[in-house]
C-alpha atoms as a PDB file:
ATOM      1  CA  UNK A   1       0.000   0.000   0.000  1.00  0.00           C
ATOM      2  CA  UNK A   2       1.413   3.534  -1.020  1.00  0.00           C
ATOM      3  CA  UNK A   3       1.714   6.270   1.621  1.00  0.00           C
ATOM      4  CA  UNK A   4      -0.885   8.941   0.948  1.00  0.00           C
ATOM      5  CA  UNK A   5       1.348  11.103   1.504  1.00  0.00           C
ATOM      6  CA  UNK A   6       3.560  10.054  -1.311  1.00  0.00           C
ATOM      7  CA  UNK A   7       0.383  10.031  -3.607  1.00  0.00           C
ATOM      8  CA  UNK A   8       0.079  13.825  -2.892  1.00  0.00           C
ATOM      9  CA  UNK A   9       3.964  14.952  -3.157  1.00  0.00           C
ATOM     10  CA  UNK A  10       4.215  12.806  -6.850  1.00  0.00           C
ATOM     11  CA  UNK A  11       3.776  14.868  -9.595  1.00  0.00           C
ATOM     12  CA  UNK A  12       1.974  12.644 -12.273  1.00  0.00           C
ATOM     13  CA  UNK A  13       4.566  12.312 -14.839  1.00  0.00           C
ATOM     14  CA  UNK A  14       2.262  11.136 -17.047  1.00  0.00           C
ATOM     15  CA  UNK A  15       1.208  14.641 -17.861  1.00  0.00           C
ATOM     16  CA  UNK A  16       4.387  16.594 -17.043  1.00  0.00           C
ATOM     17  CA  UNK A  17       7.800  16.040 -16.554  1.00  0.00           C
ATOM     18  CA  UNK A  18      10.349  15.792 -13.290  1.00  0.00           C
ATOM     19  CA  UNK A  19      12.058  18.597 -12.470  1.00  0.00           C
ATOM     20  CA  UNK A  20      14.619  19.738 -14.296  1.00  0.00           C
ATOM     21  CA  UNK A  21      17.850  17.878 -13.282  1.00  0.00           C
ATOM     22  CA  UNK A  22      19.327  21.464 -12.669  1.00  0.00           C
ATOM     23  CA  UNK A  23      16.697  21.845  -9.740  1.00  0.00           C
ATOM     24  CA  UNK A  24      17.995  21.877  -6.673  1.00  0.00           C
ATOM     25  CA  UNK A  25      17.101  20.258  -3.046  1.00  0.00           C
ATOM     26  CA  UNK A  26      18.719  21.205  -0.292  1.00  0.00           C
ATOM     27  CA  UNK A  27      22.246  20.942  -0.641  1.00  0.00           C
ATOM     28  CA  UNK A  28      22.474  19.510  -4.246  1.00  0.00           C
ATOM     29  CA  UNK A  29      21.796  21.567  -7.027  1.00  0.00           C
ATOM     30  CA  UNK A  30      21.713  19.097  -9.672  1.00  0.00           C
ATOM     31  CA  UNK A  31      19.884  15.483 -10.507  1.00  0.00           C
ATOM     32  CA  UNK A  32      18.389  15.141  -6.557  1.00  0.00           C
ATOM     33  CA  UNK A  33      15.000  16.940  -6.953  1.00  0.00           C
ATOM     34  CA  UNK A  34      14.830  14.341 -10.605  1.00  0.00           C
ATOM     35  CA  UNK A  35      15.317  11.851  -9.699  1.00  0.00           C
ATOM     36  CA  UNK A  36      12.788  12.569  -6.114  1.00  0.00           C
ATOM     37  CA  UNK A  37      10.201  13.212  -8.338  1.00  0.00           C
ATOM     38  CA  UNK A  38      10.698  10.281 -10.352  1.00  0.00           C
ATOM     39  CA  UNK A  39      10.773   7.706  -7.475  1.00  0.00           C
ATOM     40  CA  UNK A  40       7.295   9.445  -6.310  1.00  0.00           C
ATOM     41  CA  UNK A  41       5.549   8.887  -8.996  1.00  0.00           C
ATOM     42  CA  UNK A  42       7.149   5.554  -9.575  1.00  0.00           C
ATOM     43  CA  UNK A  43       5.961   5.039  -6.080  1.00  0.00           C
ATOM     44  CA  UNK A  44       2.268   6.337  -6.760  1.00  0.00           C
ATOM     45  CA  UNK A  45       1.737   4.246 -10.072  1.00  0.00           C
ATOM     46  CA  UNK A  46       2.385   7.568 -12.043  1.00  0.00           C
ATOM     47  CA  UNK A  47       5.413   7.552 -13.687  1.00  0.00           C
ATOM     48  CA  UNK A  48       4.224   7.294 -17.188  1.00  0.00           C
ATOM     49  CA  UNK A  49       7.865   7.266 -19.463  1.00  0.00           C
ATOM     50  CA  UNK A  50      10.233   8.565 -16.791  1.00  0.00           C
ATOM     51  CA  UNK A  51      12.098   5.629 -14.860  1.00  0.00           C
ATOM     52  CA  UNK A  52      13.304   6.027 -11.259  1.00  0.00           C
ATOM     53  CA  UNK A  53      16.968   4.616 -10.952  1.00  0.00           C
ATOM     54  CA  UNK A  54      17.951   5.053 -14.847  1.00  0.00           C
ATOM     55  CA  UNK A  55      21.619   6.000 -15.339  1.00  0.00           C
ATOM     56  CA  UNK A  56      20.939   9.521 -14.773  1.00  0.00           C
ATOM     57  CA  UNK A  57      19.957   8.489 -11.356  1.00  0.00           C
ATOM     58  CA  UNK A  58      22.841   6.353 -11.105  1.00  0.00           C
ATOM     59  CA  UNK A  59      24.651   8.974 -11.568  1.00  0.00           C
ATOM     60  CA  UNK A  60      23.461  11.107  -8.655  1.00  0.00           C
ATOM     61  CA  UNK A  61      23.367   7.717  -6.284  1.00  0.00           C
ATOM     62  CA  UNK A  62      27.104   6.494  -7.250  1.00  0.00           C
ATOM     63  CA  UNK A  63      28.415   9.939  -6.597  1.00  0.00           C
ATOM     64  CA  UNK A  64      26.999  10.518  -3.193  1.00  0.00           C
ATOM     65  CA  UNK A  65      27.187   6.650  -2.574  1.00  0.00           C
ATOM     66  CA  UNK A  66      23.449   6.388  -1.219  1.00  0.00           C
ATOM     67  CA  UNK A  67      21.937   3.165  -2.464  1.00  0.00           C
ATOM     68  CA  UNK A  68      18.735   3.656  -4.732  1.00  0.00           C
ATOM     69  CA  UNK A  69      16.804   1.068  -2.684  1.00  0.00           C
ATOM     70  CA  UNK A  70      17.400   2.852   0.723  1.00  0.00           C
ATOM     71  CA  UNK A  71      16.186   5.964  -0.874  1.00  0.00           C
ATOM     72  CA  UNK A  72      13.200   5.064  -2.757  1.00  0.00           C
ATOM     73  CA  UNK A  73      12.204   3.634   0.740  1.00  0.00           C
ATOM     74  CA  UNK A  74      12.982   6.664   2.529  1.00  0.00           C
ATOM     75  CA  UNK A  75      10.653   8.583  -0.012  1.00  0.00           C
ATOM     76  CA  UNK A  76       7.844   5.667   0.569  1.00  0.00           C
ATOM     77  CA  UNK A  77       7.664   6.795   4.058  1.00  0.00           C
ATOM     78  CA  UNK A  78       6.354  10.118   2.538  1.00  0.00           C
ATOM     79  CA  UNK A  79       9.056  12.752   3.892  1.00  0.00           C
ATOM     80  CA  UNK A  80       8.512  15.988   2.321  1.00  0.00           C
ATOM     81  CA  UNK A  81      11.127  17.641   0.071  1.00  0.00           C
ATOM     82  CA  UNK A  82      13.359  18.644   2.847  1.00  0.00           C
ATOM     83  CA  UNK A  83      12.565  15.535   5.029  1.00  0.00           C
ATOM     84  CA  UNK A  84      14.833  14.180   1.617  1.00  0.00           C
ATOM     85  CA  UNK A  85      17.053  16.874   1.072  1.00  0.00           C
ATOM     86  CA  UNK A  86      18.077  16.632   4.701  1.00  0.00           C
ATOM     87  CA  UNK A  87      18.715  12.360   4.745  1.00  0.00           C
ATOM     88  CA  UNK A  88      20.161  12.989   1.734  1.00  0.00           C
ATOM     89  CA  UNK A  89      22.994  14.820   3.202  1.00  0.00           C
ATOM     90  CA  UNK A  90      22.864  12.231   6.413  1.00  0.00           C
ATOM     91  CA  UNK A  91      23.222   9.656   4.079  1.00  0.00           C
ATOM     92  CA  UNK A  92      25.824  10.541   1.527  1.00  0.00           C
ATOM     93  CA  UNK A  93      29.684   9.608   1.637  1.00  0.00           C
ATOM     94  CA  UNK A  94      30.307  12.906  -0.093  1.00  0.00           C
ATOM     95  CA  UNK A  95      30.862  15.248   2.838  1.00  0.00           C
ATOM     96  CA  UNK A  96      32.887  17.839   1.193  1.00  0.00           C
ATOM     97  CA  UNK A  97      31.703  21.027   0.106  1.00  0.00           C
ATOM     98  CA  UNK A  98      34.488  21.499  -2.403  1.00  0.00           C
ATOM     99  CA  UNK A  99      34.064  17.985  -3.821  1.00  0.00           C
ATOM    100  CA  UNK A 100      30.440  18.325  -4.662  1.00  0.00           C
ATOM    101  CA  UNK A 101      30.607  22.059  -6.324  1.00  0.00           C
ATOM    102  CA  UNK A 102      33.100  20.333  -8.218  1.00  0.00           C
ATOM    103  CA  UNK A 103      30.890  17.615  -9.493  1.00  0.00           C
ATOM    104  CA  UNK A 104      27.974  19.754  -9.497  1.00  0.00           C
ATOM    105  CA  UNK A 105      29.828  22.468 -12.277  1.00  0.00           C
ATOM    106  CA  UNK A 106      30.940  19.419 -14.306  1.00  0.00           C
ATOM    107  CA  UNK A 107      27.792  18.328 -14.671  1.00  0.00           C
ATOM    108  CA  UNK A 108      26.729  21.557 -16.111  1.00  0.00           C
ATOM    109  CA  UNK A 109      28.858  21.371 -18.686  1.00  0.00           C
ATOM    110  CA  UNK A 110      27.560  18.214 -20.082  1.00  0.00           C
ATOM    111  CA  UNK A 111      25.712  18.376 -23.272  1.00  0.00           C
ATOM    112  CA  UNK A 112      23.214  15.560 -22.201  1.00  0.00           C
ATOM    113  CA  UNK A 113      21.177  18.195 -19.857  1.00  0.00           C
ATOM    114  CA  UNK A 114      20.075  19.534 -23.749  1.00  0.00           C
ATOM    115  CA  UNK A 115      18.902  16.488 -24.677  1.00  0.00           C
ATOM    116  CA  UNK A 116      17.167  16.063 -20.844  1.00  0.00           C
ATOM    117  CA  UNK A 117      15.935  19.582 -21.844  1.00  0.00           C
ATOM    118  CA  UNK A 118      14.291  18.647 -25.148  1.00  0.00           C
ATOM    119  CA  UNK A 119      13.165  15.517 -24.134  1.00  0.00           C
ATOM    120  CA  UNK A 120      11.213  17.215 -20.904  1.00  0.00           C
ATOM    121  CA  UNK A 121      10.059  19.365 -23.485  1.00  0.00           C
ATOM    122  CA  UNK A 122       8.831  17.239 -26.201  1.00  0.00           C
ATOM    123  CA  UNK A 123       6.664  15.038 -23.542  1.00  0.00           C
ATOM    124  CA  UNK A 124       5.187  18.302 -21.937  1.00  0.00           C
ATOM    125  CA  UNK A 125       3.855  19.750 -25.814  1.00  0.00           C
ATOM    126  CA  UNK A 126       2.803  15.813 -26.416  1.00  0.00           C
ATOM    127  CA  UNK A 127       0.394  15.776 -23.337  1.00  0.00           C
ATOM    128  CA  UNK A 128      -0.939  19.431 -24.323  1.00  0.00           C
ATOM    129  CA  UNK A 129      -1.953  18.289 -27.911  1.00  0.00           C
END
């Protein structure tokens, strides 16, 4: 049975998309708030063609070293944005500042957040038409 609260946080990516992976929560300003939204509605039955734990994901859980399983059963419990943010920085084996601005910039620099970017865009015109 799904939290109720987790119902009510999950956007229904069925008609929009996850935030961009820019977005930030809490402390990290790129792929958390994603991939948060994703396991939601993953968790709610509303997913529709976004997948929680793809390698974008991946990428956010082998950098901070949080397993994917732990956190999508954090989220189940229904903790709020911060609630997330907050374990998130509990939880991760990155502790240093320096280290994760680092990541963070590189990140930016890669070309695939224009192809996130047109994807995101392509599925919210689709569910308009």
């Amino acid at each position: 049975m799904v939290n109720e609260r987790v119902i009510s946080l999950a956007p229904d990516l069925t008609k929009t998309s996850p935030r961009s992976p820019r977005a930030p929560l809490g402390d990290y300003r790129v792929l958390a708030a994603r991939a948060l939204d994703k396991c939601r509605a993953e968790l709610a039955g509303i997913s529709g063609p976004y997948h929680f734990n793809c390698p974008m994901d991946q990428t956010f859980f082998r950098f901070t070293g949080i397993d994917s399983e732990q956190f999508k059963n954090f989220v189940a419990t229904g903790a709020g944005d911060q609630e997330v943010a907050d374990w998130i920085v509990r939880e991760s084996k990155v502790q240093d500042k320096t280290k994760l601005a680092t990541w963070e910039f590189l990140f930016h620099l890669n070309p695939i957040n224009l192809v996130l970017d047109l994807d995101d865009w392509f599925h919210r015109r689709k569910q308009r038409a």
